[in-house]
N, C-alpha and C. Protein backbone atom coordinates (compact mmCIF):
# COMPACT_ATOMS: atom_id res chain seq x y z
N UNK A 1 41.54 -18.52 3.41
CA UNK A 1 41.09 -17.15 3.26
C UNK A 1 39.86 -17.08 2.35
N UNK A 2 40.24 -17.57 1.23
CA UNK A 2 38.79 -18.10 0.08
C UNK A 2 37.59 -18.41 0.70
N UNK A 3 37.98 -19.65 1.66
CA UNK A 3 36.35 -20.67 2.29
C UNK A 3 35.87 -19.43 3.08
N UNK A 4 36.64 -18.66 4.05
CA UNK A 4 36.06 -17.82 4.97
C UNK A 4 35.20 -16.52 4.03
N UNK A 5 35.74 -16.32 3.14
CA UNK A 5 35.49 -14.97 2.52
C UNK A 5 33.52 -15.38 1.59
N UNK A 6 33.80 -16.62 1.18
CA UNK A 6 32.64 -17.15 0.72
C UNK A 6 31.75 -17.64 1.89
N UNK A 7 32.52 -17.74 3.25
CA UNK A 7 31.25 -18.36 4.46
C UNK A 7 30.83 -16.78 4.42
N UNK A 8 31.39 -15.60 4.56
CA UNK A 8 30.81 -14.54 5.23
C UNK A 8 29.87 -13.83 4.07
N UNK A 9 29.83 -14.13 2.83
CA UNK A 9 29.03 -14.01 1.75
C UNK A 9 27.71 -14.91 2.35
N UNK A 10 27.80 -15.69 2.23
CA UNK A 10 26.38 -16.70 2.36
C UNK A 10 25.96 -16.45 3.87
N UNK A 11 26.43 -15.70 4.86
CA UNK A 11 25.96 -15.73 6.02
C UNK A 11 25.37 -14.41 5.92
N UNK A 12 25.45 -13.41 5.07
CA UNK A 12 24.95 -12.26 5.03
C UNK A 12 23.96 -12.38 3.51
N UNK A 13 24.29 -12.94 2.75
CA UNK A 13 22.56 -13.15 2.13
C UNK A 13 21.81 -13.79 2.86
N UNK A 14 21.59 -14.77 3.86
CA UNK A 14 21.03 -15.35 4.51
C UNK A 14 20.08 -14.37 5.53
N UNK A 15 21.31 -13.68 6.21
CA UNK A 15 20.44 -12.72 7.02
C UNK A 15 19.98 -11.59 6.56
N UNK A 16 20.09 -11.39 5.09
CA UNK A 16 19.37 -9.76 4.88
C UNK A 16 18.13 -10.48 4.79
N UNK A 17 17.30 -11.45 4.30
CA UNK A 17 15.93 -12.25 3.79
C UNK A 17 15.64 -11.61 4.95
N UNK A 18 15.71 -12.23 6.44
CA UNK A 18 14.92 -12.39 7.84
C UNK A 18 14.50 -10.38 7.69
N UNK A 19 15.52 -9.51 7.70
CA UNK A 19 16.19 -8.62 7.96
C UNK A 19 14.63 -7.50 6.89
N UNK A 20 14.97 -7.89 6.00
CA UNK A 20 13.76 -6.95 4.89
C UNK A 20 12.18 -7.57 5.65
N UNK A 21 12.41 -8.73 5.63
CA UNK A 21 10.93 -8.69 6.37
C UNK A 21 10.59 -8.59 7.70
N UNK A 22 11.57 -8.30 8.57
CA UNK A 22 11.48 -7.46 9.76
C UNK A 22 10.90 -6.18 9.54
N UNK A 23 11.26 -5.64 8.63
CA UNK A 23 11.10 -4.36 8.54
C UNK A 23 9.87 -3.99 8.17
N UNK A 24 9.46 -5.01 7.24
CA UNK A 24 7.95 -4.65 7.17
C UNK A 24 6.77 -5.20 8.10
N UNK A 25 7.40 -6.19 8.92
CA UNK A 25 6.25 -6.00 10.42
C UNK A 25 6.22 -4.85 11.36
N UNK A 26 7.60 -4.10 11.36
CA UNK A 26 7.36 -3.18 11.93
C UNK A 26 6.70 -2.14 11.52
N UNK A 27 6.24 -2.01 10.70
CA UNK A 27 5.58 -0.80 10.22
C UNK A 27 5.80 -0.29 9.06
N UNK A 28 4.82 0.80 8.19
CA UNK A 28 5.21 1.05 7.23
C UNK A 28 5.37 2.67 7.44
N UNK A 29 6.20 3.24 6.03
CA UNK A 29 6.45 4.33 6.54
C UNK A 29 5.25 4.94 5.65
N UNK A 30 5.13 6.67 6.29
CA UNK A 30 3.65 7.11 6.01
C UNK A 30 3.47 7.70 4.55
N UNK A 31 4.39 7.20 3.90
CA UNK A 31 4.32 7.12 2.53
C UNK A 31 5.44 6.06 1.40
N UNK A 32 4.61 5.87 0.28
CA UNK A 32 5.55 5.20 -0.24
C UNK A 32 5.01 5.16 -1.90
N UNK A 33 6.34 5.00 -2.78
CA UNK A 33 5.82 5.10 -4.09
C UNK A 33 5.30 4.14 -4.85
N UNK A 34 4.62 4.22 -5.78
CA UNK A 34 3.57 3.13 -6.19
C UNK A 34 4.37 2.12 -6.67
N UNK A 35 5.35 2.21 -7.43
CA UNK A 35 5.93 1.31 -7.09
C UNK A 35 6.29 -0.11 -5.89
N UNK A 36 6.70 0.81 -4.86
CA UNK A 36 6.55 -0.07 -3.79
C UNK A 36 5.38 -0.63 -3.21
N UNK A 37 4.08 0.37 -3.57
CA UNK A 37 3.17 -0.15 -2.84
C UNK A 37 2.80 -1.32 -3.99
N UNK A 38 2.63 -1.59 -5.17
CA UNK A 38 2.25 -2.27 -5.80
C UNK A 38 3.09 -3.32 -5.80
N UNK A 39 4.68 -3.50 -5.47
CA UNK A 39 5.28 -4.81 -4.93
C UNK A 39 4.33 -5.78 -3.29
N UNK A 40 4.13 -4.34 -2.81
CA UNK A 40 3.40 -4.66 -1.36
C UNK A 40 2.53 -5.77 -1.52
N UNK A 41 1.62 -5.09 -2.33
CA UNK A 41 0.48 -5.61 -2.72
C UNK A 41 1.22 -7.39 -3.52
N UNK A 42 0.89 -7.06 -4.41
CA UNK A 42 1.24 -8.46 -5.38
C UNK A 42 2.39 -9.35 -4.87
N UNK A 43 3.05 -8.95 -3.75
CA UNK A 43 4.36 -10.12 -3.63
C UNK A 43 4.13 -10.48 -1.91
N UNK A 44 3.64 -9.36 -0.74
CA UNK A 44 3.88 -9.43 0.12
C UNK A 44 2.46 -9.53 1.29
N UNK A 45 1.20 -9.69 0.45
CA UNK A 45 0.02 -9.63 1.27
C UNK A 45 -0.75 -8.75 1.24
N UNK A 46 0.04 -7.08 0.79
CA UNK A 46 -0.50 -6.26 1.25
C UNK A 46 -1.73 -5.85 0.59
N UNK A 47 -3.17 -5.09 1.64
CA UNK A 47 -3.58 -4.46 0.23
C UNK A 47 -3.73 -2.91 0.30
N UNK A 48 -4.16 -2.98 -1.39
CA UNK A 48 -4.63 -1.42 -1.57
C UNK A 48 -5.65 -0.71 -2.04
N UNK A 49 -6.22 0.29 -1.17
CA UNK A 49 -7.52 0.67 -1.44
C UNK A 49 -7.42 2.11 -1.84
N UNK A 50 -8.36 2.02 -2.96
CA UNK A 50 -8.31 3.48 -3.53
C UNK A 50 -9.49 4.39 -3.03
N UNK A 51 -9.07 5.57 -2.09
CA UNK A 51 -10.18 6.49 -1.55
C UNK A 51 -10.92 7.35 -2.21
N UNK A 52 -10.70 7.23 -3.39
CA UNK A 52 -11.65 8.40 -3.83
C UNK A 52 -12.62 8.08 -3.83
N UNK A 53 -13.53 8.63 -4.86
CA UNK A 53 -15.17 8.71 -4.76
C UNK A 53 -15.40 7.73 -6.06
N UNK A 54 -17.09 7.35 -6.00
CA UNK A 54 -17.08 6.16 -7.70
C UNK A 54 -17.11 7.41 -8.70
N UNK A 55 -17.59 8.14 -8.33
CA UNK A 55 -17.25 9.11 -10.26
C UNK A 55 -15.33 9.56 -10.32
N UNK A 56 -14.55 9.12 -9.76
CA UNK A 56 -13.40 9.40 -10.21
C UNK A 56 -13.31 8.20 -10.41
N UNK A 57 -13.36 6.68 -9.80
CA UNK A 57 -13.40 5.65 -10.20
C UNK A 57 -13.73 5.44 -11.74
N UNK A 58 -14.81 6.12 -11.93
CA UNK A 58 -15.43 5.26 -13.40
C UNK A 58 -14.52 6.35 -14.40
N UNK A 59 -14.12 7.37 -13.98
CA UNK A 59 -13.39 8.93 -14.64
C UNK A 59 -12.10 7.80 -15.33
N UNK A 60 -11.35 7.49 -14.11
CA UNK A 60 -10.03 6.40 -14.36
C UNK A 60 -9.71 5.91 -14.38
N UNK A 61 -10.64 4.65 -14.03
CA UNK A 61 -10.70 3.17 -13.69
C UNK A 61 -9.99 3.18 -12.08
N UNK A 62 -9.65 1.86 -11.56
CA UNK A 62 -8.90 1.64 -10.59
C UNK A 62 -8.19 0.57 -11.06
N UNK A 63 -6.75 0.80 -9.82
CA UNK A 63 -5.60 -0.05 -10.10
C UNK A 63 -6.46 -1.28 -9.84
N UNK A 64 -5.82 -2.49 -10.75
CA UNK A 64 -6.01 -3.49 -10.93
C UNK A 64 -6.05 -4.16 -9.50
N UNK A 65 -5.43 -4.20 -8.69
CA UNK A 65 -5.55 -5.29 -7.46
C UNK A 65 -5.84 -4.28 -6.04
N UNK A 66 -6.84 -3.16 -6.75
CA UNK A 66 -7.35 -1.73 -5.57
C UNK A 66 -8.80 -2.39 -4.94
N UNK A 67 -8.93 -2.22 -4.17
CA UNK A 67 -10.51 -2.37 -3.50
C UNK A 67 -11.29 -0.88 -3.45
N UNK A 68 -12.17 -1.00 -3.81
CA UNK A 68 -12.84 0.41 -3.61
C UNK A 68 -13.50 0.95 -2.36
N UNK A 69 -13.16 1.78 -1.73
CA UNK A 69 -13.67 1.92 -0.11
C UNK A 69 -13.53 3.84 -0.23
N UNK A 70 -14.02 4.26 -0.40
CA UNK A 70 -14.39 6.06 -0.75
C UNK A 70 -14.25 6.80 1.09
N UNK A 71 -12.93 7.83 1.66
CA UNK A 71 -12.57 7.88 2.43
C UNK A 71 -13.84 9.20 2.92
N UNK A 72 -14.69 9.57 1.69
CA UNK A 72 -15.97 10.39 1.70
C UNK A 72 -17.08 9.71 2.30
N UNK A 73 -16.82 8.33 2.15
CA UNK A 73 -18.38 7.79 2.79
C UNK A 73 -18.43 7.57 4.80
N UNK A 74 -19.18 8.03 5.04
CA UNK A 74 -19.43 8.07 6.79
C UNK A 74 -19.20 6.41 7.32
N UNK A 75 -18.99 5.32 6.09
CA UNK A 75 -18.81 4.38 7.11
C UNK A 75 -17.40 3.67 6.49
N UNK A 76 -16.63 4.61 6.13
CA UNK A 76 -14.74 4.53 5.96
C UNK A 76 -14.31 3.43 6.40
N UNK A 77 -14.22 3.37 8.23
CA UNK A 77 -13.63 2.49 8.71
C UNK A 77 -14.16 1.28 8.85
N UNK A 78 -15.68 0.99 9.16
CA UNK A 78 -16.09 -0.14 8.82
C UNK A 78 -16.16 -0.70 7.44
N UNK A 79 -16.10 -0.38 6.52
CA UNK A 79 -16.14 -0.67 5.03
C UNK A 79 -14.49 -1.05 5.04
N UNK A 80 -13.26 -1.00 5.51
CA UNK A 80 -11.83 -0.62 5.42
C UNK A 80 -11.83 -2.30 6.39
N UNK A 81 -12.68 -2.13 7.67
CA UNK A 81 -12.83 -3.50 8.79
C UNK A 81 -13.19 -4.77 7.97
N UNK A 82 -14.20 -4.25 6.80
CA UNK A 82 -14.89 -5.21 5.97
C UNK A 82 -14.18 -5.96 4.92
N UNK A 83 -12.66 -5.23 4.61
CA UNK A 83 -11.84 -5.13 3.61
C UNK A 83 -10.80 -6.57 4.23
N UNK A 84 -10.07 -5.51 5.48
CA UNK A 84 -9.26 -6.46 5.93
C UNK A 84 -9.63 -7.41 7.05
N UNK A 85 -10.90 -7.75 7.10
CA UNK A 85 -11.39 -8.99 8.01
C UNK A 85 -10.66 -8.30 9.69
N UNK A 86 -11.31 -7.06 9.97
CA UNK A 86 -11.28 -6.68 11.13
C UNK A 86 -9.29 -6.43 11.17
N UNK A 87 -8.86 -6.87 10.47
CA UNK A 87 -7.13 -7.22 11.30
C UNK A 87 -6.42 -5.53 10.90
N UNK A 88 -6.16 -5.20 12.22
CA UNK A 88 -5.63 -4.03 12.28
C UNK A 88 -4.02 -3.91 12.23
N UNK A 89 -3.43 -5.24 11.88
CA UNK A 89 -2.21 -5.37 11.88
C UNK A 89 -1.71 -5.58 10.06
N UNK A 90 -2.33 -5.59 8.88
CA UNK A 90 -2.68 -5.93 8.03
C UNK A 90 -2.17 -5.07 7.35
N UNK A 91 -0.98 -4.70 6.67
CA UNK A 91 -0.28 -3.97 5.71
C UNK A 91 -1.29 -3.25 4.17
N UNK A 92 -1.91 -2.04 4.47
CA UNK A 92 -2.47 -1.53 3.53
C UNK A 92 -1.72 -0.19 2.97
N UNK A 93 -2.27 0.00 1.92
CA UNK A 93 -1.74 1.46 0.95
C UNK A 93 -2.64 1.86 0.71
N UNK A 94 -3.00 2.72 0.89
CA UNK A 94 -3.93 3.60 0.25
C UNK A 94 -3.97 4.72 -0.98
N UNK A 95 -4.87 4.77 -1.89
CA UNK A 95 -3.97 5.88 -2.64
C UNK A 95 -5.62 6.04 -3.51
N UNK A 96 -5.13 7.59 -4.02
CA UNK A 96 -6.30 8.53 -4.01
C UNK A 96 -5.45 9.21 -5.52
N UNK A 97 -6.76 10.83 -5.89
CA UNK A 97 -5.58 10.72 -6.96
C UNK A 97 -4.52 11.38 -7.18
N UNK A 98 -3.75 12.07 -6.07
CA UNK A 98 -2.96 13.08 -6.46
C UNK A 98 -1.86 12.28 -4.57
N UNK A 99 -2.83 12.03 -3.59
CA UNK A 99 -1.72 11.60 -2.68
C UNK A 99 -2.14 12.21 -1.40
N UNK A 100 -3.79 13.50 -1.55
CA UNK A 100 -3.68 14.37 0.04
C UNK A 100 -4.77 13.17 0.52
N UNK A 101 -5.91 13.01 -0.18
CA UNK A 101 -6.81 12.22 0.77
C UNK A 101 -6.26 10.98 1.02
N UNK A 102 -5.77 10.18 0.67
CA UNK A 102 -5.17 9.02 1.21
C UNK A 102 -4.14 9.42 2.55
N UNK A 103 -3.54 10.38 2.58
CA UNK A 103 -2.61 10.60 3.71
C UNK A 103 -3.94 11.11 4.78
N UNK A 104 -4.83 11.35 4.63
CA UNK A 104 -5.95 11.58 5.42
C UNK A 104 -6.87 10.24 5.59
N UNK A 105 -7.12 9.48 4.76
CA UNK A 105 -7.14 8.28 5.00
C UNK A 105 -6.19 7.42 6.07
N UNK A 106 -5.10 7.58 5.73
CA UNK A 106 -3.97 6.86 6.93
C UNK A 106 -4.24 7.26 8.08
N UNK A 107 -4.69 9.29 8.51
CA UNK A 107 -4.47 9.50 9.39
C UNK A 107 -5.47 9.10 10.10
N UNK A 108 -6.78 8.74 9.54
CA UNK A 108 -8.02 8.02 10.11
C UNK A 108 -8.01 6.30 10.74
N UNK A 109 -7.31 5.41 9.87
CA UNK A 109 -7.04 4.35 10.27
C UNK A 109 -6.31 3.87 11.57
N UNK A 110 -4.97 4.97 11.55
CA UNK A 110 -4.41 5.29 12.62
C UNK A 110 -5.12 5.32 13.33
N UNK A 111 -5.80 6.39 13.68
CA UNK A 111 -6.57 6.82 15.08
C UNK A 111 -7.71 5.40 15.36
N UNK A 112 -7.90 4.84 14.41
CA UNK A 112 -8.91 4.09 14.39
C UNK A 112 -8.29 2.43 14.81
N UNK A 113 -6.72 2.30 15.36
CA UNK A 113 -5.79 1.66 15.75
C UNK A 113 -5.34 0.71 14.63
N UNK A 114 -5.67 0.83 13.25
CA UNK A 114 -4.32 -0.01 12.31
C UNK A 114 -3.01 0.40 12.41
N UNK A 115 -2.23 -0.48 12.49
CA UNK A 115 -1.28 0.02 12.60
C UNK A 115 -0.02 -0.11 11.89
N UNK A 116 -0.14 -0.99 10.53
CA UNK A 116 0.31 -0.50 9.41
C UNK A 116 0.17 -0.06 8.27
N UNK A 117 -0.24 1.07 7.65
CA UNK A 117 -0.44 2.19 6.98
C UNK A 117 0.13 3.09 5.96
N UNK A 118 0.02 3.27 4.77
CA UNK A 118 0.64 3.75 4.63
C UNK A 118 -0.05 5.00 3.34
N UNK A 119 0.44 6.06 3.07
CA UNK A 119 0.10 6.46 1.68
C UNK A 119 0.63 6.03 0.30
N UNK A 120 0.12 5.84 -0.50
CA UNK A 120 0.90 6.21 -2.18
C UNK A 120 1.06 7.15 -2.66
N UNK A 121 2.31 7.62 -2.46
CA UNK A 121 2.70 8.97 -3.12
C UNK A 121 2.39 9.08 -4.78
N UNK A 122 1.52 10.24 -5.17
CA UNK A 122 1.69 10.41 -6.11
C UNK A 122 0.55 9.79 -7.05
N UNK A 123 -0.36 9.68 -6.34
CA UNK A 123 -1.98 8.88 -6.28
C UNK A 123 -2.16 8.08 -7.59
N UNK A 124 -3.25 8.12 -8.22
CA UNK A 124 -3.35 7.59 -9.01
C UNK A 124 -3.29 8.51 -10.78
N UNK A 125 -3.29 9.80 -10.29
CA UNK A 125 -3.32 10.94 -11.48
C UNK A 125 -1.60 11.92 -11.26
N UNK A 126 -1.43 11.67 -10.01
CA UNK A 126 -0.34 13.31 -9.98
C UNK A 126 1.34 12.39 -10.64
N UNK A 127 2.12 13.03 -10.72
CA UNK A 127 3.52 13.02 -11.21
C UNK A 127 3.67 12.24 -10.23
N UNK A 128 4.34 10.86 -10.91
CA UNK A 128 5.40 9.90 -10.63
C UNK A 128 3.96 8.68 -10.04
N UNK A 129 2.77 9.11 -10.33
CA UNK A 129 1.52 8.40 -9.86
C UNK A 129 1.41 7.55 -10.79
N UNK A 130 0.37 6.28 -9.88
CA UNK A 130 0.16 5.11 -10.83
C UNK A 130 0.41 4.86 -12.20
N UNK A 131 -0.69 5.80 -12.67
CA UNK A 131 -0.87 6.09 -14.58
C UNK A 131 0.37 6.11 -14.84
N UNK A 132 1.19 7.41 -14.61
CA UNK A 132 2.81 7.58 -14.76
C UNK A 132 3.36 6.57 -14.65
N UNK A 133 3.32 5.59 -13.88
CA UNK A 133 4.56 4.35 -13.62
C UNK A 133 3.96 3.25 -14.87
N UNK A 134 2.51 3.59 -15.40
CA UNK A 134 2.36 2.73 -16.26
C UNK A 134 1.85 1.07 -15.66
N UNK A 135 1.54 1.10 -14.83
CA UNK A 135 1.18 0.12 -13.78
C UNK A 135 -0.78 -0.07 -13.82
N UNK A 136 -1.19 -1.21 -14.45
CA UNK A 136 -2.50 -1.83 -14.36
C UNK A 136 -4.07 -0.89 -13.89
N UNK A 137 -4.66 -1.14 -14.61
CA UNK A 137 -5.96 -0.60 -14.29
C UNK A 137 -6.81 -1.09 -14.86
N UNK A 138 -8.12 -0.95 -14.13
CA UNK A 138 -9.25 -2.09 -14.62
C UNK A 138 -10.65 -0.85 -14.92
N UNK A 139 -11.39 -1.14 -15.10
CA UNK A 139 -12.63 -0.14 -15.17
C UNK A 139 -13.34 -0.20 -14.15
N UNK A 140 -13.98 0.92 -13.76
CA UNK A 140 -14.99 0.68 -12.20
C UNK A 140 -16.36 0.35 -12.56
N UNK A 141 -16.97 -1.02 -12.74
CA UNK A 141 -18.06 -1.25 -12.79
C UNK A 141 -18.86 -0.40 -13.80
């Protein structure tokens, strides 16, 4: 009863591993908290680009492992192509400072066929946002 009870333990840590990272090839969901996105980032490939503009950049710095790509400039998606080496399959977050332009960001990438995407809730200034979680920042140039 023991051996069986410990096989069905180790056969189900085994399969949750495969199981969590299934989940993130399939897609991401169209938001997520910085928290998570900053595991994304630093543990799992992903990256993250902060949309705002450079005078909020230099206003608050950017997260430490953010690329700067401004969802204001007319060449968004090629600058975003330039980011992730064309790959539209490429797990990004985006995040802005409160959480609306980045979800407008996503909705651009989308159309623009990436197809995993996601927002950071709670951007880099609003409640439960970056600053708030206390999570890395560098200065913008």
């Amino acid at each position: 009863m023991m051996k069986r009870l410990i096989a069905s333990v180790f056969v189900a840590v085994l399969a949750a591993g495969p199981l969590a990272s299934s989940a993130l090839a399939q897609g991401l969901p169209p938001e997520m908290p910085v928290n998570r996105a900053d595991l994304m980032v630093r543990k799992a490939g992903g990256i993250l680009i902060d949309v705002r503009r450079p005078d909020e950049w230099a206003q608050t710095g950017v997260p430490v492992t953010a690329h700067t790509v401004s969802v204001a400039d007319d060449n968004f998606i090629s600058q975003v192509d330039r980011v992730t080496g064309g790959n539209k399959s490429q797990r990004i977050a985006l995040i802005c400072r409160s959480g609306n332009r980045s979800a407008e960001a996503r909705d651009k990438l989308l159309a623009a066929g990436y197809q995993n995407v996601t927002s950071v809730a709670g951007g880099v200034m609003g409640p439960d946002g970056w600053i708030d979680a206390d999570l890395p920042v560098r200065p913008y140039r």
